[in-house]
C-alpha atoms as a PDB file:
ATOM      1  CA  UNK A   1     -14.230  -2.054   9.520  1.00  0.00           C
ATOM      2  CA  UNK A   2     -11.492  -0.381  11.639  1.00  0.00           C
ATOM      3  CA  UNK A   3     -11.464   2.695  12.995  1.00  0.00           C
ATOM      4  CA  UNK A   4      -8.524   3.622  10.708  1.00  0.00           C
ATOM      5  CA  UNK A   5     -10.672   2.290   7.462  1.00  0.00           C
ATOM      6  CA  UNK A   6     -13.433   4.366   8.344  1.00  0.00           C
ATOM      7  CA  UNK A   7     -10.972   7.586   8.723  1.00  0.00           C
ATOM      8  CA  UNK A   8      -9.421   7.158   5.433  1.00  0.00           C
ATOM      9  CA  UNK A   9     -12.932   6.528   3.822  1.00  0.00           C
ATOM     10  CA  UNK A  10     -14.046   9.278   4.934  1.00  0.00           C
ATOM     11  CA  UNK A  11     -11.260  11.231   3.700  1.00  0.00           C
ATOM     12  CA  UNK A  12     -11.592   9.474   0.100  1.00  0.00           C
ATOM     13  CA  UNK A  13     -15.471  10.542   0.370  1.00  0.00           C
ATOM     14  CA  UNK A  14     -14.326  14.129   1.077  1.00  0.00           C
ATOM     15  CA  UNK A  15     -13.529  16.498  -1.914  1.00  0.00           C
ATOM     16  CA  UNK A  16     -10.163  18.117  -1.088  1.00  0.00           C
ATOM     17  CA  UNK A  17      -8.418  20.148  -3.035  1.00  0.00           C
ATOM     18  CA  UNK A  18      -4.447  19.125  -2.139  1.00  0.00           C
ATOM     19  CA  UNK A  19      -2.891  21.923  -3.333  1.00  0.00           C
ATOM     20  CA  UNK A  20      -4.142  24.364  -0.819  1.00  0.00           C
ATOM     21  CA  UNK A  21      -4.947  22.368   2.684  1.00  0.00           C
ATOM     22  CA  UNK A  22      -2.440  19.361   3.533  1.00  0.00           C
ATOM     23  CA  UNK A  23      -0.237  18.453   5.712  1.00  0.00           C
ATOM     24  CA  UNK A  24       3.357  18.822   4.439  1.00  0.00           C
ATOM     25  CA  UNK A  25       6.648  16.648   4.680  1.00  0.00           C
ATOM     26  CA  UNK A  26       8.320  18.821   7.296  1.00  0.00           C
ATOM     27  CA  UNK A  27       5.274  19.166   9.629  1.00  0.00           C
ATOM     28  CA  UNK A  28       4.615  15.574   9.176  1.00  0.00           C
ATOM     29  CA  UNK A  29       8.169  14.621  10.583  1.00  0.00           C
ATOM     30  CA  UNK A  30       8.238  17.140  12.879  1.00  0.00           C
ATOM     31  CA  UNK A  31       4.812  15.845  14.681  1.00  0.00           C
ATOM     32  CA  UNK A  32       6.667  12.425  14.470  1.00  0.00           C
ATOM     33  CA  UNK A  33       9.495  13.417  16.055  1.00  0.00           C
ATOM     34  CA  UNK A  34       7.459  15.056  18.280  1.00  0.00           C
ATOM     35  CA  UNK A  35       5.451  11.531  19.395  1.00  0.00           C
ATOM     36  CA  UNK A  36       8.659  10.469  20.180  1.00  0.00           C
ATOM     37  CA  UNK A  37       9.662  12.701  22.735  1.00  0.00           C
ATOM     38  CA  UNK A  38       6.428  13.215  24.241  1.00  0.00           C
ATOM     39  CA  UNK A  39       5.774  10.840  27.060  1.00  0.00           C
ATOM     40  CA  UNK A  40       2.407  10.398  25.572  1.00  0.00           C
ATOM     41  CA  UNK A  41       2.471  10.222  21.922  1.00  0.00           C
ATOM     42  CA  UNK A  42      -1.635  11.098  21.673  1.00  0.00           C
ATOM     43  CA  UNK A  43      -0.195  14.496  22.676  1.00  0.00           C
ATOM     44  CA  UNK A  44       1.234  14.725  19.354  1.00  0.00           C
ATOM     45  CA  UNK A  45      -1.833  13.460  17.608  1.00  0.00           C
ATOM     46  CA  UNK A  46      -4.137  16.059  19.318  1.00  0.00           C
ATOM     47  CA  UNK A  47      -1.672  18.498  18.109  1.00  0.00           C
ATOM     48  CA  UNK A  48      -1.667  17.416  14.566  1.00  0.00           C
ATOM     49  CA  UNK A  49      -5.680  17.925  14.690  1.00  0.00           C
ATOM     50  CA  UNK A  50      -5.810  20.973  16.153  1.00  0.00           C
ATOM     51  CA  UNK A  51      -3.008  22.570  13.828  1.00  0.00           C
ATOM     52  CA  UNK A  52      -5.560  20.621  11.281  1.00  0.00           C
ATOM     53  CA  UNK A  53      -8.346  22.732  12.093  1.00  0.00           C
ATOM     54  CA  UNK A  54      -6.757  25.480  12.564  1.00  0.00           C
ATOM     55  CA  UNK A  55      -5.480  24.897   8.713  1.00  0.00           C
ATOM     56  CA  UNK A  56      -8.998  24.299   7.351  1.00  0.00           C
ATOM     57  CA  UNK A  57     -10.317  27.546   9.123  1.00  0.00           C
ATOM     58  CA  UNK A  58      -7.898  29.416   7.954  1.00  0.00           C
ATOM     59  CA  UNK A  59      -8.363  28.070   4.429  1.00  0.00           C
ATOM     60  CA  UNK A  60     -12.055  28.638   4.688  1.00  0.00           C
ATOM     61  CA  UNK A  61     -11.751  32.488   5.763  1.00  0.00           C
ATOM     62  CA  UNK A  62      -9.969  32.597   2.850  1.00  0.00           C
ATOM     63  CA  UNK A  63     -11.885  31.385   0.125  1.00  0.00           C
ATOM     64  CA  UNK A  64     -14.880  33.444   1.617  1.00  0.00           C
ATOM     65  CA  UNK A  65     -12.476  36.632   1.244  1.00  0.00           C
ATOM     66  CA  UNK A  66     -11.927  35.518  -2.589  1.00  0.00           C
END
């Protein structure tokens, strides 16, 4: 198993709920974009991770405020 097959089963094993934590179209093409211009493209991925976490923290303040 790859390293990409065990990502995405671990997302699939994951409950997410879609509608409030995801990455969107525009930030998805903007982060590509981004890879592109960076001279290293894992500069972009760390960034989509972070901005990730950031996301899920954000969402998880939340729902402990509702």
């Amino acid at each position: 198993m790859t390293e990409i097959e065990k990502m995405k089963r671990y997302i699939a094993r994951t409950k997410l709920d879609d509608s409030r934590y995801y990455l969107d179209l525009i930030e998805a093409i903007a982060i590509a974009k981004t890879a592109q211009t960076y001279d290293d493209a894992l500069d972009a991925v760390s960034l989509a991770f972070k901005y990730g976490q950031a996301k899920g923290y954000r969402a998880a303040k939340a729902e402990v405020r509702a």
